[in-house]
PDB file of N, CA and C in Angstrom:
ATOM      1  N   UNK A   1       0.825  -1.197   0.000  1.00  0.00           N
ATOM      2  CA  UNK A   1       0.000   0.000   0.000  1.00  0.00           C
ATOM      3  C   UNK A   1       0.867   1.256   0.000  1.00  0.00           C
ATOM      4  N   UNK A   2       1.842   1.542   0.873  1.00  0.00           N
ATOM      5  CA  UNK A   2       2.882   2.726   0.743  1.00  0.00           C
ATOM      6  C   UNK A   2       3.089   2.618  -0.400  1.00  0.00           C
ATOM      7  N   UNK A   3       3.960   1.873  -1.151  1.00  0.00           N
ATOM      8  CA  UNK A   3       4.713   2.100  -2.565  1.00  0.00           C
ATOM      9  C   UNK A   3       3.792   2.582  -3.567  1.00  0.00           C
ATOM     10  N   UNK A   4       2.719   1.920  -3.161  1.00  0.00           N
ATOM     11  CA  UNK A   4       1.235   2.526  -4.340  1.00  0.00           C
ATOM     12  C   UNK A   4       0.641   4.058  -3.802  1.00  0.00           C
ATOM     13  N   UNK A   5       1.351   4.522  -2.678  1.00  0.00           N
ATOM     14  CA  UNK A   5       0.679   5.821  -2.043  1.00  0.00           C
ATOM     15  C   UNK A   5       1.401   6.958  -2.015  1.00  0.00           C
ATOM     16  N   UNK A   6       2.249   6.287  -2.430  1.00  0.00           N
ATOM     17  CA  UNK A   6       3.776   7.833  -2.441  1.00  0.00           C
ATOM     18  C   UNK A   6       3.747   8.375  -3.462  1.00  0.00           C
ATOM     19  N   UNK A   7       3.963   9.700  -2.912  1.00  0.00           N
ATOM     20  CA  UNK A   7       3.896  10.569  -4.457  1.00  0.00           C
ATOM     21  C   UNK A   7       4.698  10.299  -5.211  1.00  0.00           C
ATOM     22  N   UNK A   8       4.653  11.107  -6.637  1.00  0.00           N
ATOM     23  CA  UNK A   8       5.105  10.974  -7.337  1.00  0.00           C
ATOM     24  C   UNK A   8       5.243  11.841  -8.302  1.00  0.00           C
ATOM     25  N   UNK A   9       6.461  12.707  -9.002  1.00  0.00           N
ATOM     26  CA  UNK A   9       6.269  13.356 -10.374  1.00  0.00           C
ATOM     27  C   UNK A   9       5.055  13.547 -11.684  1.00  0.00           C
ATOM     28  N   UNK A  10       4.808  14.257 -11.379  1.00  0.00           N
ATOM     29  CA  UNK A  10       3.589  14.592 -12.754  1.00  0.00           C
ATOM     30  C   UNK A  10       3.891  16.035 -13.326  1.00  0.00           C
ATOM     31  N   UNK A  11       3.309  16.160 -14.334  1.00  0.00           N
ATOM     32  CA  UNK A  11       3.248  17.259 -14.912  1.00  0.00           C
ATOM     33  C   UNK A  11       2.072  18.276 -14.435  1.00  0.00           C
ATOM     34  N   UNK A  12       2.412  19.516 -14.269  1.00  0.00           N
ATOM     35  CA  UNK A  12       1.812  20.164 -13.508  1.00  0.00           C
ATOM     36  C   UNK A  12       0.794  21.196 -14.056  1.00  0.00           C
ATOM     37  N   UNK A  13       0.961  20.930 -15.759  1.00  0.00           N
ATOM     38  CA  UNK A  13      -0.165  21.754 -16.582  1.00  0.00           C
ATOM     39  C   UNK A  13       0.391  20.850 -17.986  1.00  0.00           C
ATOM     40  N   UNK A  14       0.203  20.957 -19.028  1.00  0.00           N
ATOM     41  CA  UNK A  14       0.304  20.240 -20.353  1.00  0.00           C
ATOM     42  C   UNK A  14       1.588  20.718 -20.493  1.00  0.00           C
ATOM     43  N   UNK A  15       2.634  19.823 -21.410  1.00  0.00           N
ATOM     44  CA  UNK A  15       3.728  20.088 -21.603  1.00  0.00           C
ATOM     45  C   UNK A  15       4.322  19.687 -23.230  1.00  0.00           C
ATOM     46  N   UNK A  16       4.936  20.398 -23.733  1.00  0.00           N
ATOM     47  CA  UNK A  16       4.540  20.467 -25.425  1.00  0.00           C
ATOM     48  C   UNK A  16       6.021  19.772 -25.444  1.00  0.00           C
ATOM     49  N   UNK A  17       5.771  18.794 -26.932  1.00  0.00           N
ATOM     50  CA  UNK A  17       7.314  18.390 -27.440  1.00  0.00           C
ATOM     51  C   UNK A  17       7.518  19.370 -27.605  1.00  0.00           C
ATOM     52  N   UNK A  18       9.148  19.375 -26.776  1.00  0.00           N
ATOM     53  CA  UNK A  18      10.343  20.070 -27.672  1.00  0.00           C
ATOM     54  C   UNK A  18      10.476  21.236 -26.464  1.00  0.00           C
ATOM     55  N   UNK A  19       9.521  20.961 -25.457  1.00  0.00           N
ATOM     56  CA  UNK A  19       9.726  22.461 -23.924  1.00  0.00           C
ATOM     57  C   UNK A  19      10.739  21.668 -23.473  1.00  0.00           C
ATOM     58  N   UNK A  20      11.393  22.640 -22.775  1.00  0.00           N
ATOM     59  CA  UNK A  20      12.541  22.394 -21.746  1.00  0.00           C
ATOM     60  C   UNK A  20      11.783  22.031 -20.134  1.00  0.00           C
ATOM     61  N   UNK A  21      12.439  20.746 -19.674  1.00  0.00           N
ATOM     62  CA  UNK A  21      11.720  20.731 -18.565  1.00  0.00           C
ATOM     63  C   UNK A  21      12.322  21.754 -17.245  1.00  0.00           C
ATOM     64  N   UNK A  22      11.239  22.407 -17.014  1.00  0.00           N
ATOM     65  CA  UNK A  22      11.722  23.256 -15.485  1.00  0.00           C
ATOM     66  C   UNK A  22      11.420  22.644 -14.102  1.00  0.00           C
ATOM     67  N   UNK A  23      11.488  22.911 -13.567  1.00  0.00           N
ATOM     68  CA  UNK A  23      11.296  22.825 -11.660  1.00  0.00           C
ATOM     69  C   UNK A  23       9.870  23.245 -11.797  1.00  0.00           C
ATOM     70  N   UNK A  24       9.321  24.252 -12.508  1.00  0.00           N
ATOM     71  CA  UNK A  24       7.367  24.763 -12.158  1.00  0.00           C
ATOM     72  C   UNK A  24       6.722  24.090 -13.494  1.00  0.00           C
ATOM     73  N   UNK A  25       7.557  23.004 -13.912  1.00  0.00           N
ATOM     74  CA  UNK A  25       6.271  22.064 -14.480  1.00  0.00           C
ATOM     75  C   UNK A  25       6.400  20.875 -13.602  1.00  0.00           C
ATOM     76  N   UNK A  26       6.836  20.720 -12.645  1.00  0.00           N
ATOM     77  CA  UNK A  26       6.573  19.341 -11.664  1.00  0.00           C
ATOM     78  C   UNK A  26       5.687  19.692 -10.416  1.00  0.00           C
ATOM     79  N   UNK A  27       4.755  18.879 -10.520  1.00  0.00           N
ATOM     80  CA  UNK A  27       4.758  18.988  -9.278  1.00  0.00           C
ATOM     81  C   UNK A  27       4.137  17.743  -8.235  1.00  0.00           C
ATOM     82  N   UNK A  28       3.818  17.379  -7.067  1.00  0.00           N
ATOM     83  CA  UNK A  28       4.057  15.788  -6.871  1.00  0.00           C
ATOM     84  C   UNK A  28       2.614  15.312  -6.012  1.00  0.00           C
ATOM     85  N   UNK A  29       1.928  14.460  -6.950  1.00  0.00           N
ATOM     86  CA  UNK A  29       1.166  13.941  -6.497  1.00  0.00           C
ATOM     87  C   UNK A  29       1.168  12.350  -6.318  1.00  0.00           C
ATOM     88  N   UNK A  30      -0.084  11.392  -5.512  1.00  0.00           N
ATOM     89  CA  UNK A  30      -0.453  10.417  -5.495  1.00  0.00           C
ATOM     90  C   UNK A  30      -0.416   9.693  -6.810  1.00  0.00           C
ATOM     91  N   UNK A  31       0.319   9.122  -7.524  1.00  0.00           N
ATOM     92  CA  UNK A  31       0.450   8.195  -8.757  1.00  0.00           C
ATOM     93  C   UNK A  31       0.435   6.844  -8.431  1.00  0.00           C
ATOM     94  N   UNK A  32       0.592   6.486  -9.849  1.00  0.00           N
ATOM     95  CA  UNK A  32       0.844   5.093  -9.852  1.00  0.00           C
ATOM     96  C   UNK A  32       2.226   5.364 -10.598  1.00  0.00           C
ATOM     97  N   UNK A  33       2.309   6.244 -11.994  1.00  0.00           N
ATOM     98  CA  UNK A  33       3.269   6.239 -12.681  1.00  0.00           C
ATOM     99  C   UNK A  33       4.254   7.761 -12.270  1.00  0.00           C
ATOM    100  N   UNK A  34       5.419   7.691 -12.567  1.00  0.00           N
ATOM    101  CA  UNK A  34       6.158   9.213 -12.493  1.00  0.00           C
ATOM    102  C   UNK A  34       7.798   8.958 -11.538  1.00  0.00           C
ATOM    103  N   UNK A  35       8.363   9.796 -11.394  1.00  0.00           N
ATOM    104  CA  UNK A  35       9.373   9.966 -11.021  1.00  0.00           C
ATOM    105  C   UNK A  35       9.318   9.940  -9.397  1.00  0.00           C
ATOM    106  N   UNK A  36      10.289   9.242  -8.021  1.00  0.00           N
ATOM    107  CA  UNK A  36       9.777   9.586  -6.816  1.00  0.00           C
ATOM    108  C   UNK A  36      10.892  11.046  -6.649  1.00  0.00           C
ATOM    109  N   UNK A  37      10.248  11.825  -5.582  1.00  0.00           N
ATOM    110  CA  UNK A  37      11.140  13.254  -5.483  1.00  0.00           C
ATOM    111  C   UNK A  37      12.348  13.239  -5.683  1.00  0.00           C
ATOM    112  N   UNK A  38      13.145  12.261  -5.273  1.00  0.00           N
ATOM    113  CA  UNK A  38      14.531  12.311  -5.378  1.00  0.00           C
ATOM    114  C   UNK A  38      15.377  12.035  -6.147  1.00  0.00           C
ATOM    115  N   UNK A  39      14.283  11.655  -7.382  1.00  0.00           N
ATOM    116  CA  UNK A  39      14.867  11.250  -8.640  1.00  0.00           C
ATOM    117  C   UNK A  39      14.709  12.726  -9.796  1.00  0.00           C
ATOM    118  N   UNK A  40      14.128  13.586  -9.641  1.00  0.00           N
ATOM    119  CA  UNK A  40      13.508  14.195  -9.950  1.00  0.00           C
ATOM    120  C   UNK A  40      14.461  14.866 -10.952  1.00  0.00           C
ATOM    121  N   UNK A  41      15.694  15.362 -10.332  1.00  0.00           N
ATOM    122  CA  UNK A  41      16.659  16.102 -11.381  1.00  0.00           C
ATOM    123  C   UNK A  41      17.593  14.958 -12.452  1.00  0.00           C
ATOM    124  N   UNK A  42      17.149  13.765 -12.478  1.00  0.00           N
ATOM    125  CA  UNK A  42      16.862  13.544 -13.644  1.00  0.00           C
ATOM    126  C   UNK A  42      16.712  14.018 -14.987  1.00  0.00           C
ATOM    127  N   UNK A  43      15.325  14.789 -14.878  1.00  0.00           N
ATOM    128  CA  UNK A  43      14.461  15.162 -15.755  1.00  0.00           C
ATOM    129  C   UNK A  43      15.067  16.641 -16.242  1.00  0.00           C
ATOM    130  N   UNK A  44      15.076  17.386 -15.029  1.00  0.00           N
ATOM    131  CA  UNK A  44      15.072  18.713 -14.971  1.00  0.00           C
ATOM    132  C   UNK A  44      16.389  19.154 -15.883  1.00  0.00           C
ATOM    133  N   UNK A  45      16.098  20.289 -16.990  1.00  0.00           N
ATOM    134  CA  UNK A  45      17.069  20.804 -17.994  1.00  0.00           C
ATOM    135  C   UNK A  45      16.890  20.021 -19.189  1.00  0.00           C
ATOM    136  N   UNK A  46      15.811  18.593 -19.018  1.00  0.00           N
ATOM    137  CA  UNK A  46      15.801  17.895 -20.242  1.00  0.00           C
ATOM    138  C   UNK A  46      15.211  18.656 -21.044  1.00  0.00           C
ATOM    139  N   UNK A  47      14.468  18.292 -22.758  1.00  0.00           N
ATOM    140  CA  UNK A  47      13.650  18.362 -23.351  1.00  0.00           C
ATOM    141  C   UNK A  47      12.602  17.083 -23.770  1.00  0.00           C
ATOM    142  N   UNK A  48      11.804  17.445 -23.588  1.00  0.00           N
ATOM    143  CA  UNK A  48      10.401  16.603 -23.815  1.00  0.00           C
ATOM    144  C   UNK A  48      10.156  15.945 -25.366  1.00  0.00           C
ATOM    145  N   UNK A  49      10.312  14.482 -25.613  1.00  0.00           N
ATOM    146  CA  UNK A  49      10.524  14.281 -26.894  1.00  0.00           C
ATOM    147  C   UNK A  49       9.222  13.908 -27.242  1.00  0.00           C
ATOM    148  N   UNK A  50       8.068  14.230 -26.690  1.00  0.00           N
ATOM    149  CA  UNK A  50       6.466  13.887 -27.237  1.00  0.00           C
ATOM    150  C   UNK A  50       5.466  14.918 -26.284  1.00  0.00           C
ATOM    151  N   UNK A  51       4.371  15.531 -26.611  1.00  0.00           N
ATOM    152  CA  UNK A  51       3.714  15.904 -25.791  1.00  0.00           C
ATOM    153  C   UNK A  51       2.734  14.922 -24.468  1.00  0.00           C
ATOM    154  N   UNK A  52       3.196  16.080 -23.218  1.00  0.00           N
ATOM    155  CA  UNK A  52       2.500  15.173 -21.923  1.00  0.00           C
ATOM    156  C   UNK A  52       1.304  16.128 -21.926  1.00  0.00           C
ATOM    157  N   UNK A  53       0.647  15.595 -20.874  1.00  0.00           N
ATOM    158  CA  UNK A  53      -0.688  16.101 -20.718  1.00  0.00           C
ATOM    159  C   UNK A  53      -0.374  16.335 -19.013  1.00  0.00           C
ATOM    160  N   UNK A  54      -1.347  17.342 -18.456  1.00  0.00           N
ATOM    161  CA  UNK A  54      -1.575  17.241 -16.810  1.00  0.00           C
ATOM    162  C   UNK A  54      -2.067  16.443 -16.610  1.00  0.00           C
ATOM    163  N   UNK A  55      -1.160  16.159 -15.072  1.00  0.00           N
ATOM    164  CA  UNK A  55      -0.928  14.916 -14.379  1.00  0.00           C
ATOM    165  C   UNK A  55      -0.737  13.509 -14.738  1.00  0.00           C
ATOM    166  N   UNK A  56      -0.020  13.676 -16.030  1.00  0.00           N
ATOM    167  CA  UNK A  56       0.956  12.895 -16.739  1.00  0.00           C
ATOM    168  C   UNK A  56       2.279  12.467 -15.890  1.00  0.00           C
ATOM    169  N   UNK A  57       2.132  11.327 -15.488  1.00  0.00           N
ATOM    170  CA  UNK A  57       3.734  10.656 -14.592  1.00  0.00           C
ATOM    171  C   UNK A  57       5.017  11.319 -15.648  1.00  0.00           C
ATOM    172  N   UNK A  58       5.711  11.722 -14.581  1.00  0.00           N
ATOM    173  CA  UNK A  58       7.166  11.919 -15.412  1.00  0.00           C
ATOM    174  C   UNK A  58       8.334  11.045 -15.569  1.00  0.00           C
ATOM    175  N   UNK A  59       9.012  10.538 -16.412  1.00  0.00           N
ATOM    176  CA  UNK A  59       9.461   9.765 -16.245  1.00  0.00           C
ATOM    177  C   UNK A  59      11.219  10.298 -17.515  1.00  0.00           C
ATOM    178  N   UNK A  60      12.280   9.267 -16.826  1.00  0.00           N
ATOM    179  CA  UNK A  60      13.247   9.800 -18.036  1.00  0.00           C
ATOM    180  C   UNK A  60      12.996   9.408 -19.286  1.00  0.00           C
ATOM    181  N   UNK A  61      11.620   8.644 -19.496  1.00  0.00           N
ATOM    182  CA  UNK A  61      11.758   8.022 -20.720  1.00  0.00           C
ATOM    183  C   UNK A  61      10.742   8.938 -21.714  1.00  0.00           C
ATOM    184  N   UNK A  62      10.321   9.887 -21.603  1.00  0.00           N
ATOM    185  CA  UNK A  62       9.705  11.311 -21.778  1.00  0.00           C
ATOM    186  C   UNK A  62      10.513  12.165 -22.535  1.00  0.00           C
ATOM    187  N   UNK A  63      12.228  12.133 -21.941  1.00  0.00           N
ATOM    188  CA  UNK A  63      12.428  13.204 -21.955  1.00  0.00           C
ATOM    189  C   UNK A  63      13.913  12.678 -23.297  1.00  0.00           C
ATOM    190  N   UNK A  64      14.298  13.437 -24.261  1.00  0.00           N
ATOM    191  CA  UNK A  64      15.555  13.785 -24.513  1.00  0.00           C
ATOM    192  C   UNK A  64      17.160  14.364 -23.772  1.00  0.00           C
TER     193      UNK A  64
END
């Protein structure tokens, strides 16, 4: 039940191929899918190689 209850990375409004990911498009809710916080800069400085939608899990496999 924890592992299924911990937040998690999402997108925090729609996010277009080809945006640069920032710090104020994350933000961390209850998922199933997405990044856990501490993985997070990962992502951050990537670019987005498909469009996400809000509250879309984030994941490195998203990103360029």
């Amino acid at each position: 039940y924890r592992e299924v209850s911990r937040k998690k990375a999402v997108a925090k409004r729609n996010i277009e191929a080809g945006e640069k990911m920032t710090r104020d498009l994350v933000t961390f809710k209850r998922s199933d899918s997405g990044l856990p916080p501490g993985d997070i800069d990962l992502i951050i400085g990537r670019v987005a190689n498909k469009p996400l939608s809000e509250n879309d899990g984030l994941s490195t496999e998203h990103f360029i």
